[in-house]
PDB file of N, CA and C in Angstrom:
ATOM      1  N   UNK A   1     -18.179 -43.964   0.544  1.00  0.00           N
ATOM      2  CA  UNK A   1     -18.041 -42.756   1.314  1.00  0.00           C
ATOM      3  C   UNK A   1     -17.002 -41.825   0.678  1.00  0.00           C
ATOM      4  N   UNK A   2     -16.170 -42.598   0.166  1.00  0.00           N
ATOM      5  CA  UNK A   2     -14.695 -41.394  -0.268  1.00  0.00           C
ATOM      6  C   UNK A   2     -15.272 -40.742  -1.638  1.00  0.00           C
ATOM      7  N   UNK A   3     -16.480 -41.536  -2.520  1.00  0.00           N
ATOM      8  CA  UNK A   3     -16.483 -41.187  -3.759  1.00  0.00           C
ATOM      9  C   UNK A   3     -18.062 -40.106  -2.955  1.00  0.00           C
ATOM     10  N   UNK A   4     -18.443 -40.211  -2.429  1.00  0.00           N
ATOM     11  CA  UNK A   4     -19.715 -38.570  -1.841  1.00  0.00           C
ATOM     12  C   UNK A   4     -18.391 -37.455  -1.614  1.00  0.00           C
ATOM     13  N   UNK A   5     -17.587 -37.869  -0.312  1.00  0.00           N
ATOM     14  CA  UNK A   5     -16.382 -36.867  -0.073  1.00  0.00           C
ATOM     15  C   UNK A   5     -15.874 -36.031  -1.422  1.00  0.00           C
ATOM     16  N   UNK A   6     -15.105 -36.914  -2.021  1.00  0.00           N
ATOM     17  CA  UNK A   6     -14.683 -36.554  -3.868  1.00  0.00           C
ATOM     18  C   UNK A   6     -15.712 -35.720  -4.555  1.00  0.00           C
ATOM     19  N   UNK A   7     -17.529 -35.817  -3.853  1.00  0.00           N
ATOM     20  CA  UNK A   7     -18.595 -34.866  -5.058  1.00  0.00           C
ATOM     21  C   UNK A   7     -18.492 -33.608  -3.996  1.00  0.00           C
ATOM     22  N   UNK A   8     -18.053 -33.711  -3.133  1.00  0.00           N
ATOM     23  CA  UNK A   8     -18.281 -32.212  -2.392  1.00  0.00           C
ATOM     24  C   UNK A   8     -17.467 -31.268  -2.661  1.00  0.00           C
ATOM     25  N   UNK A   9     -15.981 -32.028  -2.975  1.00  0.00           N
ATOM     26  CA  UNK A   9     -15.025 -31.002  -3.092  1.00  0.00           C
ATOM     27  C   UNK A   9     -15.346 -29.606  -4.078  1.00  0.00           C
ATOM     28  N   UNK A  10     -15.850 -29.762  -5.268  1.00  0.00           N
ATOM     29  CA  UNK A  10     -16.229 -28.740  -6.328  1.00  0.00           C
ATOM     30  C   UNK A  10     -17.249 -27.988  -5.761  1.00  0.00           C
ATOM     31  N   UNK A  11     -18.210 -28.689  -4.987  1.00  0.00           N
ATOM     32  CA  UNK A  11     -19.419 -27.714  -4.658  1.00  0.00           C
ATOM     33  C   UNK A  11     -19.019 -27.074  -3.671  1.00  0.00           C
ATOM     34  N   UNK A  12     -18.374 -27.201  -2.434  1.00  0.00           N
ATOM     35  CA  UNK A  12     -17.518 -26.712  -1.616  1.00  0.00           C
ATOM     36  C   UNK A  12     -16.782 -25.162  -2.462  1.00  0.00           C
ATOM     37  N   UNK A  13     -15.826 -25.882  -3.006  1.00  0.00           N
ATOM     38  CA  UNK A  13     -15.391 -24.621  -3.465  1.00  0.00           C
ATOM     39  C   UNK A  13     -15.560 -23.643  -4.541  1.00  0.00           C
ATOM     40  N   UNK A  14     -17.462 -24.072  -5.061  1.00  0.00           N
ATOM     41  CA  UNK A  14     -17.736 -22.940  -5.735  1.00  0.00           C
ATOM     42  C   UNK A  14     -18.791 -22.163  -4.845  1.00  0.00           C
ATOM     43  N   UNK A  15     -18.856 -22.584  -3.756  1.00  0.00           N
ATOM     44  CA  UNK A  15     -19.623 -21.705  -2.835  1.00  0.00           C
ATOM     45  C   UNK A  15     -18.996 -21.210  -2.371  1.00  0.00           C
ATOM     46  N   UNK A  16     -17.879 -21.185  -1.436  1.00  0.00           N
ATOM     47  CA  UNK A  16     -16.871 -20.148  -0.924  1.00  0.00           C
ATOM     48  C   UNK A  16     -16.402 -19.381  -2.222  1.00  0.00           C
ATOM     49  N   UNK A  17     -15.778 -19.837  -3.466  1.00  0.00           N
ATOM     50  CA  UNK A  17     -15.834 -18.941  -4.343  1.00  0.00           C
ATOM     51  C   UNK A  17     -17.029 -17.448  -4.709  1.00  0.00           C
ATOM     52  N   UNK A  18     -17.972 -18.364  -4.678  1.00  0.00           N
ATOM     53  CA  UNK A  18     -19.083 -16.622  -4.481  1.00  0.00           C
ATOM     54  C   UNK A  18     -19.484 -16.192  -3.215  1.00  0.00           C
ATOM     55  N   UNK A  19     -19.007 -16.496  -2.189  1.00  0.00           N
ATOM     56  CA  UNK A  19     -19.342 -16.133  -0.796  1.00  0.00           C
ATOM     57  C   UNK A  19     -18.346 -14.868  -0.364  1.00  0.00           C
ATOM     58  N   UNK A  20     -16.651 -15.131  -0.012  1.00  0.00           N
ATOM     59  CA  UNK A  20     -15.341 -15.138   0.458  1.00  0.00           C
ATOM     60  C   UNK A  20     -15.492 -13.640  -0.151  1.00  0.00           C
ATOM     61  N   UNK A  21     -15.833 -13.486  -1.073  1.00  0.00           N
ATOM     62  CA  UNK A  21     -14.725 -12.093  -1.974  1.00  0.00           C
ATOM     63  C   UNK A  21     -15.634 -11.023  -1.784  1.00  0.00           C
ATOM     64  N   UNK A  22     -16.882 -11.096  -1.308  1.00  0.00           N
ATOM     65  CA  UNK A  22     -17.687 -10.428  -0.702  1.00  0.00           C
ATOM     66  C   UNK A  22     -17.703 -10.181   0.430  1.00  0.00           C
ATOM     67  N   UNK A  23     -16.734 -10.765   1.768  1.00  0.00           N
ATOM     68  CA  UNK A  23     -16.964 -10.710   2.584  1.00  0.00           C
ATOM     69  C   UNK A  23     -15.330 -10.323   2.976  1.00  0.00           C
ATOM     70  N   UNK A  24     -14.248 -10.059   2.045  1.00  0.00           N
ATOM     71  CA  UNK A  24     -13.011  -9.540   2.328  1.00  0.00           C
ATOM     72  C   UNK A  24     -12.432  -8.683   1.580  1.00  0.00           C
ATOM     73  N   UNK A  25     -11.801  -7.892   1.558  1.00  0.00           N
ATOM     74  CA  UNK A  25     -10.940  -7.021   0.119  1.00  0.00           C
ATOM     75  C   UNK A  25     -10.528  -7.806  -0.213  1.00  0.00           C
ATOM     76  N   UNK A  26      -9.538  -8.340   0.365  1.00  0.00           N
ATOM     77  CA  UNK A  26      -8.443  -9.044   0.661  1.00  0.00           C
ATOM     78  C   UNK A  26      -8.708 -10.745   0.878  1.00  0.00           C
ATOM     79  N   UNK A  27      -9.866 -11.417   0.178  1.00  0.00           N
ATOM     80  CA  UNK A  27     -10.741 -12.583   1.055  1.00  0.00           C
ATOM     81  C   UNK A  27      -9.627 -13.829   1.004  1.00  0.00           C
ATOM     82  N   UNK A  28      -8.653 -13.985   0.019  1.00  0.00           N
ATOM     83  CA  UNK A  28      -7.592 -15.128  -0.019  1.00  0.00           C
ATOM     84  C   UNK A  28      -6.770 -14.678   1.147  1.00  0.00           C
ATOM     85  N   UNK A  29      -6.069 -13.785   1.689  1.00  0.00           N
ATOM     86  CA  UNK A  29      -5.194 -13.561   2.658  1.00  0.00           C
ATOM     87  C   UNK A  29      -6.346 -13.589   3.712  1.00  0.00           C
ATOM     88  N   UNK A  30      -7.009 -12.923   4.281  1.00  0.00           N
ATOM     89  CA  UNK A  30      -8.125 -12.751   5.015  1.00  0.00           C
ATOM     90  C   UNK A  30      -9.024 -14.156   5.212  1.00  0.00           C
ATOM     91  N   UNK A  31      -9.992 -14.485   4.088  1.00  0.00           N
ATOM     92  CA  UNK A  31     -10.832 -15.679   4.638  1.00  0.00           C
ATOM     93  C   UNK A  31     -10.200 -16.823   4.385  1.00  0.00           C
ATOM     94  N   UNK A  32      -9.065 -17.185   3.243  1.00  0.00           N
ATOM     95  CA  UNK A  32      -8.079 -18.409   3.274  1.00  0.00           C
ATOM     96  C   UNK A  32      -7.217 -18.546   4.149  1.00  0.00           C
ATOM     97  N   UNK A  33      -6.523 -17.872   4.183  1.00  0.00           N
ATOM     98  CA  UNK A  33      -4.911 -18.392   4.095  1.00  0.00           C
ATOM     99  C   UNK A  33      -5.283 -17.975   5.936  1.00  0.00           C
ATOM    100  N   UNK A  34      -5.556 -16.958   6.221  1.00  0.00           N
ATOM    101  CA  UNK A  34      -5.427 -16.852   7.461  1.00  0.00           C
ATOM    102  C   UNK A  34      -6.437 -17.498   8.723  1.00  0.00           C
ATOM    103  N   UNK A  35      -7.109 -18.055   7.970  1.00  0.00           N
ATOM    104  CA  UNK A  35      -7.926 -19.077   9.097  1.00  0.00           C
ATOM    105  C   UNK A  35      -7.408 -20.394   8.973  1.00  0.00           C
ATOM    106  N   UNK A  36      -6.362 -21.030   7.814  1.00  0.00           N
ATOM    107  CA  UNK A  36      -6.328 -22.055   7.601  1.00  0.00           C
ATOM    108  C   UNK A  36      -5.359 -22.436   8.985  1.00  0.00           C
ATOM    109  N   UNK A  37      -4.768 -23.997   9.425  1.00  0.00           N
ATOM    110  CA  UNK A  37      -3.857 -24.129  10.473  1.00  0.00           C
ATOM    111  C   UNK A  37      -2.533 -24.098   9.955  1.00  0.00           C
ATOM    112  N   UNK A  38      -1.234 -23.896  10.611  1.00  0.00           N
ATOM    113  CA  UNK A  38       0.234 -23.148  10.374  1.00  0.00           C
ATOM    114  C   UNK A  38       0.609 -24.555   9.157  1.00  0.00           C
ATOM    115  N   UNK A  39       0.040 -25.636   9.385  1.00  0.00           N
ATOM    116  CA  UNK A  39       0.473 -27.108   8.619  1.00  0.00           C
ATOM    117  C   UNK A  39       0.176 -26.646   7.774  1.00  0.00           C
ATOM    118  N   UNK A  40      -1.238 -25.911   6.842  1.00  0.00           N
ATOM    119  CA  UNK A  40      -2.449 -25.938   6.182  1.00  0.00           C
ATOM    120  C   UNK A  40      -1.352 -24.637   5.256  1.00  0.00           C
ATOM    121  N   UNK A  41      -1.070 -24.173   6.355  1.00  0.00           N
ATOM    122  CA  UNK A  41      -1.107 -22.650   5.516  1.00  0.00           C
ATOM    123  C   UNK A  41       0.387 -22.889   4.938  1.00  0.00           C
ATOM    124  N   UNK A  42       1.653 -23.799   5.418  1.00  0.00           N
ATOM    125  CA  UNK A  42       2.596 -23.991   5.241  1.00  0.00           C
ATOM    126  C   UNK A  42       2.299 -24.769   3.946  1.00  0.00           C
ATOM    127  N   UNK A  43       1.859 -25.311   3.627  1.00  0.00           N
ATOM    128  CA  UNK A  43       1.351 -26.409   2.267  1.00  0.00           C
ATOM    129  C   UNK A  43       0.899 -25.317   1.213  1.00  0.00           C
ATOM    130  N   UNK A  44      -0.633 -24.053   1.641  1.00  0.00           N
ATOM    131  CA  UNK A  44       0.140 -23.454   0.323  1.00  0.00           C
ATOM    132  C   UNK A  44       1.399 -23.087   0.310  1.00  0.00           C
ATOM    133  N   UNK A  45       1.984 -22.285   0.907  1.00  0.00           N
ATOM    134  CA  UNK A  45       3.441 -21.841   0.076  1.00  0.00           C
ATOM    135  C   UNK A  45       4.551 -22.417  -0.393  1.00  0.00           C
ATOM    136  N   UNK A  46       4.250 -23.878   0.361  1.00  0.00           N
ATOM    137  CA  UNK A  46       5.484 -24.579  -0.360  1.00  0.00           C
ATOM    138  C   UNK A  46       4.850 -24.968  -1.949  1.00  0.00           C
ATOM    139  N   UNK A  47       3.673 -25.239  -1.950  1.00  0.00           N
ATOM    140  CA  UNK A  47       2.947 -25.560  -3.296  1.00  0.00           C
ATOM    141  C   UNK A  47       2.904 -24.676  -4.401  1.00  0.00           C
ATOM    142  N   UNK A  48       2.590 -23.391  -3.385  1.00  0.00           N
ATOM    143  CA  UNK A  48       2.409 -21.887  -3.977  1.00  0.00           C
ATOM    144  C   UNK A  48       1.104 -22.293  -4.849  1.00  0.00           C
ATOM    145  N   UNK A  49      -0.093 -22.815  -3.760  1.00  0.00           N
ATOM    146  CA  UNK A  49      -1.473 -22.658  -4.277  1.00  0.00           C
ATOM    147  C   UNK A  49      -2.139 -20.942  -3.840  1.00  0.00           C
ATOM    148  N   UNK A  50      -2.660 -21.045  -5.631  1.00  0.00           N
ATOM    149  CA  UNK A  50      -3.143 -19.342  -5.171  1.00  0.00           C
ATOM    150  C   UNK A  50      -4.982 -19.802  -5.502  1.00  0.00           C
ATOM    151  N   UNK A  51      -5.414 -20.728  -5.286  1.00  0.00           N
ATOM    152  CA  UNK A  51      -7.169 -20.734  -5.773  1.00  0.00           C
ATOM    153  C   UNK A  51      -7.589 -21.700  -4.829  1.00  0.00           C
ATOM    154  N   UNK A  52      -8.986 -21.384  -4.683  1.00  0.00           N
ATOM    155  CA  UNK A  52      -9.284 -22.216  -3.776  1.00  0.00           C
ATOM    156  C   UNK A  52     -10.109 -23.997  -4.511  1.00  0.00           C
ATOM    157  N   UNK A  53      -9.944 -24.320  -5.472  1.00  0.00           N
ATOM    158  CA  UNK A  53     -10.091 -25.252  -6.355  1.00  0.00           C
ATOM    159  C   UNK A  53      -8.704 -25.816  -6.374  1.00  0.00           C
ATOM    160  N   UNK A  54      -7.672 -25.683  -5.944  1.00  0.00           N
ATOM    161  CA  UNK A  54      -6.163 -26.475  -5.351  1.00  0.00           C
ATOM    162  C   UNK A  54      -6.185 -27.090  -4.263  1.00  0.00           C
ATOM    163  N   UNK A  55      -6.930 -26.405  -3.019  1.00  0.00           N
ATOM    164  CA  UNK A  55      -7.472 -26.858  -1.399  1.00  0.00           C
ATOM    165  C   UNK A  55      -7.964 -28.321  -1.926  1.00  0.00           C
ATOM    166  N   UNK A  56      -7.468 -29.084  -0.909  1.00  0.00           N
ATOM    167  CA  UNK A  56      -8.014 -30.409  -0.242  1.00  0.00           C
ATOM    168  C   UNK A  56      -9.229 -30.100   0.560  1.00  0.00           C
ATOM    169  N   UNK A  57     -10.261 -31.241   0.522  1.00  0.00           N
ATOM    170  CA  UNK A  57     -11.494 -31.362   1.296  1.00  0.00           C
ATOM    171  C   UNK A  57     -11.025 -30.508   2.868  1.00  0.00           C
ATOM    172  N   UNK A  58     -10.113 -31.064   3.532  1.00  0.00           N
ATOM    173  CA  UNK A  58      -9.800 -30.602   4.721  1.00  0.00           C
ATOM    174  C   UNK A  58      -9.996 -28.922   4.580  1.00  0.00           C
ATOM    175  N   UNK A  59      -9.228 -28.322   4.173  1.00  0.00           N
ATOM    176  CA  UNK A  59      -8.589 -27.336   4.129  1.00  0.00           C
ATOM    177  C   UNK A  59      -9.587 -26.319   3.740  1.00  0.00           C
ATOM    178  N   UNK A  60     -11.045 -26.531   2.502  1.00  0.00           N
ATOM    179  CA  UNK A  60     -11.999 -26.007   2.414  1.00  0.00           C
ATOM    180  C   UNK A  60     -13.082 -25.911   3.577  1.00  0.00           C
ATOM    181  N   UNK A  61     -13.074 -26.935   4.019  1.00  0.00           N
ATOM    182  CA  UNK A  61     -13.688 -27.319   5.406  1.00  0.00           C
ATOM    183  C   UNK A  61     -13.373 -26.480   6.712  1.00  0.00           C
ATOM    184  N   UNK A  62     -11.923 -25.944   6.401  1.00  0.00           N
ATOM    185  CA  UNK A  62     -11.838 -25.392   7.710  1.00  0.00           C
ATOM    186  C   UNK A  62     -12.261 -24.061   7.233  1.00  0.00           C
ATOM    187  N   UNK A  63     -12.141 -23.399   5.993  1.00  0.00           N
ATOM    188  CA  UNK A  63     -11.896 -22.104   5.341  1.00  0.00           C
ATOM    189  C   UNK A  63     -13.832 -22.032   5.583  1.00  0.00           C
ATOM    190  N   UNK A  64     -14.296 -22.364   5.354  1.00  0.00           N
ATOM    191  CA  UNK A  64     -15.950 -22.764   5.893  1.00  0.00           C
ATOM    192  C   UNK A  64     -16.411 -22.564   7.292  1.00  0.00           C
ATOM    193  N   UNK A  65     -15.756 -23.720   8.199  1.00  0.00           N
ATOM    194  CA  UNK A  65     -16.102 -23.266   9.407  1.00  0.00           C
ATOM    195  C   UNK A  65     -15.112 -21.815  10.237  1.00  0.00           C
ATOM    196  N   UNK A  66     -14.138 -21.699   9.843  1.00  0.00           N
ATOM    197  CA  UNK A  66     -13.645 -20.478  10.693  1.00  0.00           C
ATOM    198  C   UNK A  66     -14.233 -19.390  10.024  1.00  0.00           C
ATOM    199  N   UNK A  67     -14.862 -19.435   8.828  1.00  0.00           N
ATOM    200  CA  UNK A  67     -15.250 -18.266   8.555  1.00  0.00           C
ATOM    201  C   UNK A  67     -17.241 -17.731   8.668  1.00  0.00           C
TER     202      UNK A  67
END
């Protein structure tokens, strides 16, 4: 199960990659960072992740369904 989880992550985030930037000016502040939860969103900046190929399964997952 963890090694299917592990094949989604890339396909995950090359579909929000061509989806997101079409659907925001602004789609990293806008469809990332601001749907993610205060934990989620606190992890990028302490990381200072700027791509969405840095996101954990979780974190694409939510950037998916809130959007």
């Amino acid at each position: 199960m963890i090694k299917l989880l592990q094949n989604v992550i890339p396909l995950l985030e090359k579909f929000l990659s061509a989806i997101l930037p079409s659907l925001f000016d602004n789609w990293w502040q806008e469809g990332v960072i601001n749907k993610l939860s205060y934990s989620q969103q606190d992890i990028i900046k302490r990381y200072q992740i700027q791509s969405l190929g840095d996101l954990d399964l979780a974190a694409l997952l939510r950037v998916m369904d809130q959007n």
